[in-house]
N, C-alpha and C. Protein backbone atom coordinates (compact mmCIF):
# COMPACT_ATOMS: atom_id res chain seq x y z
N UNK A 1 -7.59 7.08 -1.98
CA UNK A 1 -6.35 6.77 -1.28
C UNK A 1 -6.21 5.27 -1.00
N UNK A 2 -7.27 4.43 -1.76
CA UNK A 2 -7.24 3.11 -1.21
C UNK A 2 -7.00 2.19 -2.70
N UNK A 3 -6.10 2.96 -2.99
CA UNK A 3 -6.22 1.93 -4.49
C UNK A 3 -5.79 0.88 -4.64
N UNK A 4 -4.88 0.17 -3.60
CA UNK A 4 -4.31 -1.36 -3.86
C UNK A 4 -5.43 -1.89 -3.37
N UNK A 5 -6.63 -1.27 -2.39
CA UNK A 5 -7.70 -1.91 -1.95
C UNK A 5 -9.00 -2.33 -3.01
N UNK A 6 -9.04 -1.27 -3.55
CA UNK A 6 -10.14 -1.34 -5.00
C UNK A 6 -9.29 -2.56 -5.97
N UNK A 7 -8.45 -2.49 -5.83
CA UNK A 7 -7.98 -3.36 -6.81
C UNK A 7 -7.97 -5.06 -6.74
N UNK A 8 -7.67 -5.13 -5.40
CA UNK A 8 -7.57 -6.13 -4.53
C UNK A 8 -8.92 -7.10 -3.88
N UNK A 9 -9.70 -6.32 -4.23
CA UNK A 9 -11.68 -6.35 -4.22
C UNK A 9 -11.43 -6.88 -5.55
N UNK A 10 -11.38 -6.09 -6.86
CA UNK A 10 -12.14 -6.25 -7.93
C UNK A 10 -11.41 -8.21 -8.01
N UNK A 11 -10.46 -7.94 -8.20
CA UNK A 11 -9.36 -9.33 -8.47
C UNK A 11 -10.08 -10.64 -7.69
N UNK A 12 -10.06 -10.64 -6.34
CA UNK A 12 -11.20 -11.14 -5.32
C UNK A 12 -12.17 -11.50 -5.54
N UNK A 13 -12.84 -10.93 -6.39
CA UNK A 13 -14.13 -10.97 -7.08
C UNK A 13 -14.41 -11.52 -8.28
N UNK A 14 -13.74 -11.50 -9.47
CA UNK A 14 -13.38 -12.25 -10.18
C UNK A 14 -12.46 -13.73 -10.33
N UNK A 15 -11.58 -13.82 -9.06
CA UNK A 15 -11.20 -15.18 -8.76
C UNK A 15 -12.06 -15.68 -7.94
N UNK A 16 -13.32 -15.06 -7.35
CA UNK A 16 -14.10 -15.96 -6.84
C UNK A 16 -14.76 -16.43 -7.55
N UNK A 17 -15.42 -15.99 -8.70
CA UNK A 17 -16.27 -16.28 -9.64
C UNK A 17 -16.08 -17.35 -10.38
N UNK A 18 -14.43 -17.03 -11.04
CA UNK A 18 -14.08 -17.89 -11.90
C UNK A 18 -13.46 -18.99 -11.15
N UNK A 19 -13.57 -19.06 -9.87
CA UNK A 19 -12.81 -20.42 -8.99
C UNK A 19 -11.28 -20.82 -9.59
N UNK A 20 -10.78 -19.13 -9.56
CA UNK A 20 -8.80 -19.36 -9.85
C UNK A 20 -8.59 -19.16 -8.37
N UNK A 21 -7.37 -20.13 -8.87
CA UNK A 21 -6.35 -20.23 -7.66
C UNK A 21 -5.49 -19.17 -7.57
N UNK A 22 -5.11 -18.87 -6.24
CA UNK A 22 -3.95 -17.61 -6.14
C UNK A 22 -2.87 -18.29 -5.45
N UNK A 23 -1.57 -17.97 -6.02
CA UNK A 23 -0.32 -18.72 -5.50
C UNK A 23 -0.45 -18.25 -3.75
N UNK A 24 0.32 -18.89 -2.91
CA UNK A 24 0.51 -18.69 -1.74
C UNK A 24 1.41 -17.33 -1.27
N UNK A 25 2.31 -17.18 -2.24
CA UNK A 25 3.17 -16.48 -1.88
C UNK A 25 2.48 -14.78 -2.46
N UNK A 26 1.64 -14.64 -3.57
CA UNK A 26 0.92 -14.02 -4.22
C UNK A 26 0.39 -13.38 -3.00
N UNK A 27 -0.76 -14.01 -2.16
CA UNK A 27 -1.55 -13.85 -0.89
C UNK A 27 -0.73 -13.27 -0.17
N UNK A 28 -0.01 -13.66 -0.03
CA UNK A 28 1.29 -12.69 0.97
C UNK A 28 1.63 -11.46 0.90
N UNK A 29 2.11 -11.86 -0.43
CA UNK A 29 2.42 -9.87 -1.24
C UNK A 29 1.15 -9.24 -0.97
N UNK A 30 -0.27 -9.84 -1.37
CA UNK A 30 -1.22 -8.89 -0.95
C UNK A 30 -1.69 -8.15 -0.04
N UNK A 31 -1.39 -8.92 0.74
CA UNK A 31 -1.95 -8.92 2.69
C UNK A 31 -0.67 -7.61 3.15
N UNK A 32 0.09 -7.69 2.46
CA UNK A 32 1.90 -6.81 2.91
C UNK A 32 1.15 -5.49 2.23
N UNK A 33 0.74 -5.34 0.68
CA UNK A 33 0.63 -3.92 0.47
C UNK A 33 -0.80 -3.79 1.13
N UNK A 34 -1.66 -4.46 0.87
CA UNK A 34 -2.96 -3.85 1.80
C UNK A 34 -3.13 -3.37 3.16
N UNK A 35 -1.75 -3.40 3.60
CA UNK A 35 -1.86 -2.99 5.23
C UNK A 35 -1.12 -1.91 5.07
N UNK A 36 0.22 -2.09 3.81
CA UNK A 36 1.06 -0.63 3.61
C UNK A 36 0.31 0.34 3.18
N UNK A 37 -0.75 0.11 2.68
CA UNK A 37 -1.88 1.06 1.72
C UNK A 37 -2.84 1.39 2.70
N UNK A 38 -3.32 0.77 3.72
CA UNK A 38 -4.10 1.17 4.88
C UNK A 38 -3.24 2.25 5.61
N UNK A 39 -1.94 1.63 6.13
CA UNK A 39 -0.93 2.78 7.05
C UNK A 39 -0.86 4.10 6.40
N UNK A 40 -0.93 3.63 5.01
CA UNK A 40 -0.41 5.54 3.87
C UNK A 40 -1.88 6.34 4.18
N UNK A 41 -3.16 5.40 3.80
CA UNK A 41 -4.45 6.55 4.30
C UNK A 41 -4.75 6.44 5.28
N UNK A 42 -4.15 5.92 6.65
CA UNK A 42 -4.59 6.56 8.07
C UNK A 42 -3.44 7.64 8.56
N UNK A 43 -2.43 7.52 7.91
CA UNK A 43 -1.24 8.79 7.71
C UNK A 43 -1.76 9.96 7.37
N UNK A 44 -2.75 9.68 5.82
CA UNK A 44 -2.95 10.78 5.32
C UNK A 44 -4.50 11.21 6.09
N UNK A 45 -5.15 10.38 6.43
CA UNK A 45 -6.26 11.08 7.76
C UNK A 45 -5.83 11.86 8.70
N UNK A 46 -4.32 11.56 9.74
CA UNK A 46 -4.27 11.97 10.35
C UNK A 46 -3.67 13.23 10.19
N UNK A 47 -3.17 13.78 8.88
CA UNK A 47 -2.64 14.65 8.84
C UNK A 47 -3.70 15.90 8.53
N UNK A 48 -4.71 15.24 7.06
CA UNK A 48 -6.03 16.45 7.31
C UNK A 48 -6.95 16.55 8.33
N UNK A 49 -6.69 15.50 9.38
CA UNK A 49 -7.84 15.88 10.44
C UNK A 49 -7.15 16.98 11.00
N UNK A 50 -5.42 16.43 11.47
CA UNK A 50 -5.23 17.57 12.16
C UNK A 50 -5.14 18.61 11.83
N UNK A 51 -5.14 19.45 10.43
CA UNK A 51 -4.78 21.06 9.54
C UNK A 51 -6.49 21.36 10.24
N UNK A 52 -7.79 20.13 9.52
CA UNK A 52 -9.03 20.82 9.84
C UNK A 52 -9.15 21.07 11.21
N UNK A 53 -8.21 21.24 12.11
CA UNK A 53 -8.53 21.36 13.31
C UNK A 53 -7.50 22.63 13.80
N UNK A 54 -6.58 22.85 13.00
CA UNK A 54 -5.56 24.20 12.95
C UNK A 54 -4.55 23.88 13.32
N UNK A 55 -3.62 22.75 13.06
CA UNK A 55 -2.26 22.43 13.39
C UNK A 55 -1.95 21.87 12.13
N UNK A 56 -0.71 22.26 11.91
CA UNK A 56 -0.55 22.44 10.80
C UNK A 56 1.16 21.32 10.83
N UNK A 57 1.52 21.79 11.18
CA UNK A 57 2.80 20.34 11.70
C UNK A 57 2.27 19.10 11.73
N UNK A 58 1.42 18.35 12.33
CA UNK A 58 0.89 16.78 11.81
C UNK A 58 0.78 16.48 10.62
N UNK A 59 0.17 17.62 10.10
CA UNK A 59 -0.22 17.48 8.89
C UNK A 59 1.50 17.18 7.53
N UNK A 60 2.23 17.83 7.72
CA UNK A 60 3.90 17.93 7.31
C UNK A 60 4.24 16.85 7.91
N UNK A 61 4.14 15.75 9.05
CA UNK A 61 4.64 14.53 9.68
C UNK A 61 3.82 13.73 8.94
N UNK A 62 3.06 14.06 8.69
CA UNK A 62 1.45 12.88 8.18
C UNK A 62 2.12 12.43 6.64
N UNK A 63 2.40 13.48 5.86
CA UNK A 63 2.99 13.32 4.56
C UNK A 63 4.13 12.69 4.48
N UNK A 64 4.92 13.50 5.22
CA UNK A 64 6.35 12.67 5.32
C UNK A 64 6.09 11.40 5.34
N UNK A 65 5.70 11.01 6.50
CA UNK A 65 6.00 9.45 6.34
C UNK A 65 5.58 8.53 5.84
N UNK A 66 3.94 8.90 5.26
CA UNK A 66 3.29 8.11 3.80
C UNK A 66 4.20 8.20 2.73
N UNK A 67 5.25 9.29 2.40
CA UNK A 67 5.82 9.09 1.64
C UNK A 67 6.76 7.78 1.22
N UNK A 68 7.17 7.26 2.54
CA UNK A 68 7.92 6.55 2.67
C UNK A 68 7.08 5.05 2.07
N UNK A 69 6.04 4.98 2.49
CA UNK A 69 5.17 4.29 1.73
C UNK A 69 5.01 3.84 0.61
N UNK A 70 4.75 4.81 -0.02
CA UNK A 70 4.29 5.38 -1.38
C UNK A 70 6.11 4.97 -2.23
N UNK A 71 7.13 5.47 -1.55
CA UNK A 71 8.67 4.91 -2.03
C UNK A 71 8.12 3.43 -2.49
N UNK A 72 7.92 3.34 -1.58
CA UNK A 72 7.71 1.44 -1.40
C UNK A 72 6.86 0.93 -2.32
N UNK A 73 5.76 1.30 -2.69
CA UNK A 73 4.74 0.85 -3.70
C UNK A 73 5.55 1.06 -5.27
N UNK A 74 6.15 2.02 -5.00
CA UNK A 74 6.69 2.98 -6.45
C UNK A 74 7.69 1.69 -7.00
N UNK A 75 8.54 1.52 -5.91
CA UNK A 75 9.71 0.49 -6.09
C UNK A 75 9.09 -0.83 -6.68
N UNK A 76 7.79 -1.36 -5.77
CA UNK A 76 7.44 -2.59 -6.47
C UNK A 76 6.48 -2.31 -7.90
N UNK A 77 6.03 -1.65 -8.07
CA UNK A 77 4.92 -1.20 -9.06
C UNK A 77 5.11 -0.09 -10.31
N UNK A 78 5.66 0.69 -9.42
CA UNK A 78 6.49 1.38 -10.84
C UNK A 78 5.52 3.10 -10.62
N UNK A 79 4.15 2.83 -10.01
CA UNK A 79 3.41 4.04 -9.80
C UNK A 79 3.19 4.74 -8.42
N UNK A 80 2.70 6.00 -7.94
CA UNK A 80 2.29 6.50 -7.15
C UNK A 80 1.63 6.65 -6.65
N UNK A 81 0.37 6.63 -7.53
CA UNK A 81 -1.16 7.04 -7.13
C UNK A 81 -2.02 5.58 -7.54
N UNK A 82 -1.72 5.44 -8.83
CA UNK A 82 -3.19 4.18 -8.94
C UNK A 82 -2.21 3.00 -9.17
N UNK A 83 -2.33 2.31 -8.37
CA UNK A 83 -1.40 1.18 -8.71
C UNK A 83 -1.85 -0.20 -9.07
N UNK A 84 -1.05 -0.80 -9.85
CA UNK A 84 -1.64 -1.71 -11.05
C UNK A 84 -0.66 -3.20 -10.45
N UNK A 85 -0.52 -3.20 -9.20
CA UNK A 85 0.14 -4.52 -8.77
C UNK A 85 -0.61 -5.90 -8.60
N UNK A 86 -1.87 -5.80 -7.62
CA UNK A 86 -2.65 -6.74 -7.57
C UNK A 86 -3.34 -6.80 -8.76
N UNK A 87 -3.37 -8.47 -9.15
CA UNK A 87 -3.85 -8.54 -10.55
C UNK A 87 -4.64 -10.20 -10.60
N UNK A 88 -5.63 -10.16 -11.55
CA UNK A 88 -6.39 -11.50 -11.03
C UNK A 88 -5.48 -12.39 -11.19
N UNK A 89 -5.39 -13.38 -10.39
CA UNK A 89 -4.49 -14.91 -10.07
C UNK A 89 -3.67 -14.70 -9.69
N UNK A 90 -3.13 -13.32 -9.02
CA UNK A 90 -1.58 -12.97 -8.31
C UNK A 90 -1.50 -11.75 -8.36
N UNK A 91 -0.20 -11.65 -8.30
CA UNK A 91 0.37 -9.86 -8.78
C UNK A 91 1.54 -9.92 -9.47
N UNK A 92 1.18 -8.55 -10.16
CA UNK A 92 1.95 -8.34 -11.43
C UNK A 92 3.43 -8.74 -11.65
N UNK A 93 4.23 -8.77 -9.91
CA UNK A 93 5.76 -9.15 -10.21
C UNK A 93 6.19 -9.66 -8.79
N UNK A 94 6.77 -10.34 -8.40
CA UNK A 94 7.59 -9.98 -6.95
C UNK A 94 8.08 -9.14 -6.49
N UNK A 95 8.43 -9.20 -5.13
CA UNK A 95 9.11 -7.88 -4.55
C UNK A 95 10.71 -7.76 -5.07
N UNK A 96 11.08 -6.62 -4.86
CA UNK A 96 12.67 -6.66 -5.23
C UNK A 96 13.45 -7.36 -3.79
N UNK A 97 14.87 -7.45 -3.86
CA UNK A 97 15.19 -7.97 -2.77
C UNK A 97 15.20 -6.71 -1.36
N UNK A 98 15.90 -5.51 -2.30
CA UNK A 98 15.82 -4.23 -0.94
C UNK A 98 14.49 -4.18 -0.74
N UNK A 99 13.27 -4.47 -1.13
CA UNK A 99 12.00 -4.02 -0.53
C UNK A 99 11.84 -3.92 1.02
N UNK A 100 12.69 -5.79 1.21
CA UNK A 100 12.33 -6.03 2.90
C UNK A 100 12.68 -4.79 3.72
N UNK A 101 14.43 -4.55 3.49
CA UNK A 101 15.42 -3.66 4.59
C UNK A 101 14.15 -2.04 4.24
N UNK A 102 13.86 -1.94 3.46
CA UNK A 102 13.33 -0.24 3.13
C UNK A 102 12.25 -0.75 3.74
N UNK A 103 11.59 -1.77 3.83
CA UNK A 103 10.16 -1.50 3.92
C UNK A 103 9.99 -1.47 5.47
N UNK A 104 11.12 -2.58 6.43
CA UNK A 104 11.51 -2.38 7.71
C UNK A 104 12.04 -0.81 8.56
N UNK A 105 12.98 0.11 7.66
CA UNK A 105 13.27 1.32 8.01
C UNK A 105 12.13 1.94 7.97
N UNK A 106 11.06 1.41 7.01
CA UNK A 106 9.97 2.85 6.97
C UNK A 106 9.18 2.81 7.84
N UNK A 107 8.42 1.60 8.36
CA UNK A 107 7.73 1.14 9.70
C UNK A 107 8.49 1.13 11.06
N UNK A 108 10.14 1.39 10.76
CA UNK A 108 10.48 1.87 11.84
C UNK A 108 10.47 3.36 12.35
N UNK A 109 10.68 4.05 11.25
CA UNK A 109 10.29 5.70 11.08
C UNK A 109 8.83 5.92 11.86
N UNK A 110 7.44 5.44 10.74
CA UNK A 110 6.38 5.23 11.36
C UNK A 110 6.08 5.11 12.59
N UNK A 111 6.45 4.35 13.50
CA UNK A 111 5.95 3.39 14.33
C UNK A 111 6.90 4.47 15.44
């Protein structure tokens, strides 16, 4: 559930090595999905902790609103599950311009 994170390591790791530079604005985009990608798997924790515990409604709120997430990754990246955005020396594209307003409604949902 942490795949912009694995990705975001490996890249890290290889621009440390090879002593590349990462644009400024690049760092930005990263730091934005690595926290959207943290919020989607503490969503999706909180929803199987709560079923393993016999409530079953968190678990239906828990999804929902990672979904909204997951919208968001889809829009910039194109995928759902393994996403191929962070990439060594940057990422793969910029954001679109609706990213901001959607990505603001969904952390307002969230939150």
């Amino acid at each position: 559930v942490t795949a912009m994170s694995c990705g975001y390591m490996f890249a890290g790791a290889v621009e440390k090595l090879g002593e590349i530079e990462v644009p400024e604005r690049a760092e930005y985009l990263r730091v934005i999905m690595l926290e959207l990608n943290r919020i989607a798997s503490h969503l999706l924790f909180y929803g199987v902790t709560a079923m393993d515990l016999g409530a079953y409604t968190p678990f239906l709120y828990g999804f929902r609103e990672r979904e909204l997430v997951i919208d968001l990754f889809e829009m910039t990246c194109g995928q759902r599950l393994t996403y191929n955005y962070i990439r060594i020396g940057g990422v793969s594209r910029d954001i679109l311009p609706e990213f901001v307003p959607k990505c603001r409604a969904a952390l307002k949902t969230i939150i």
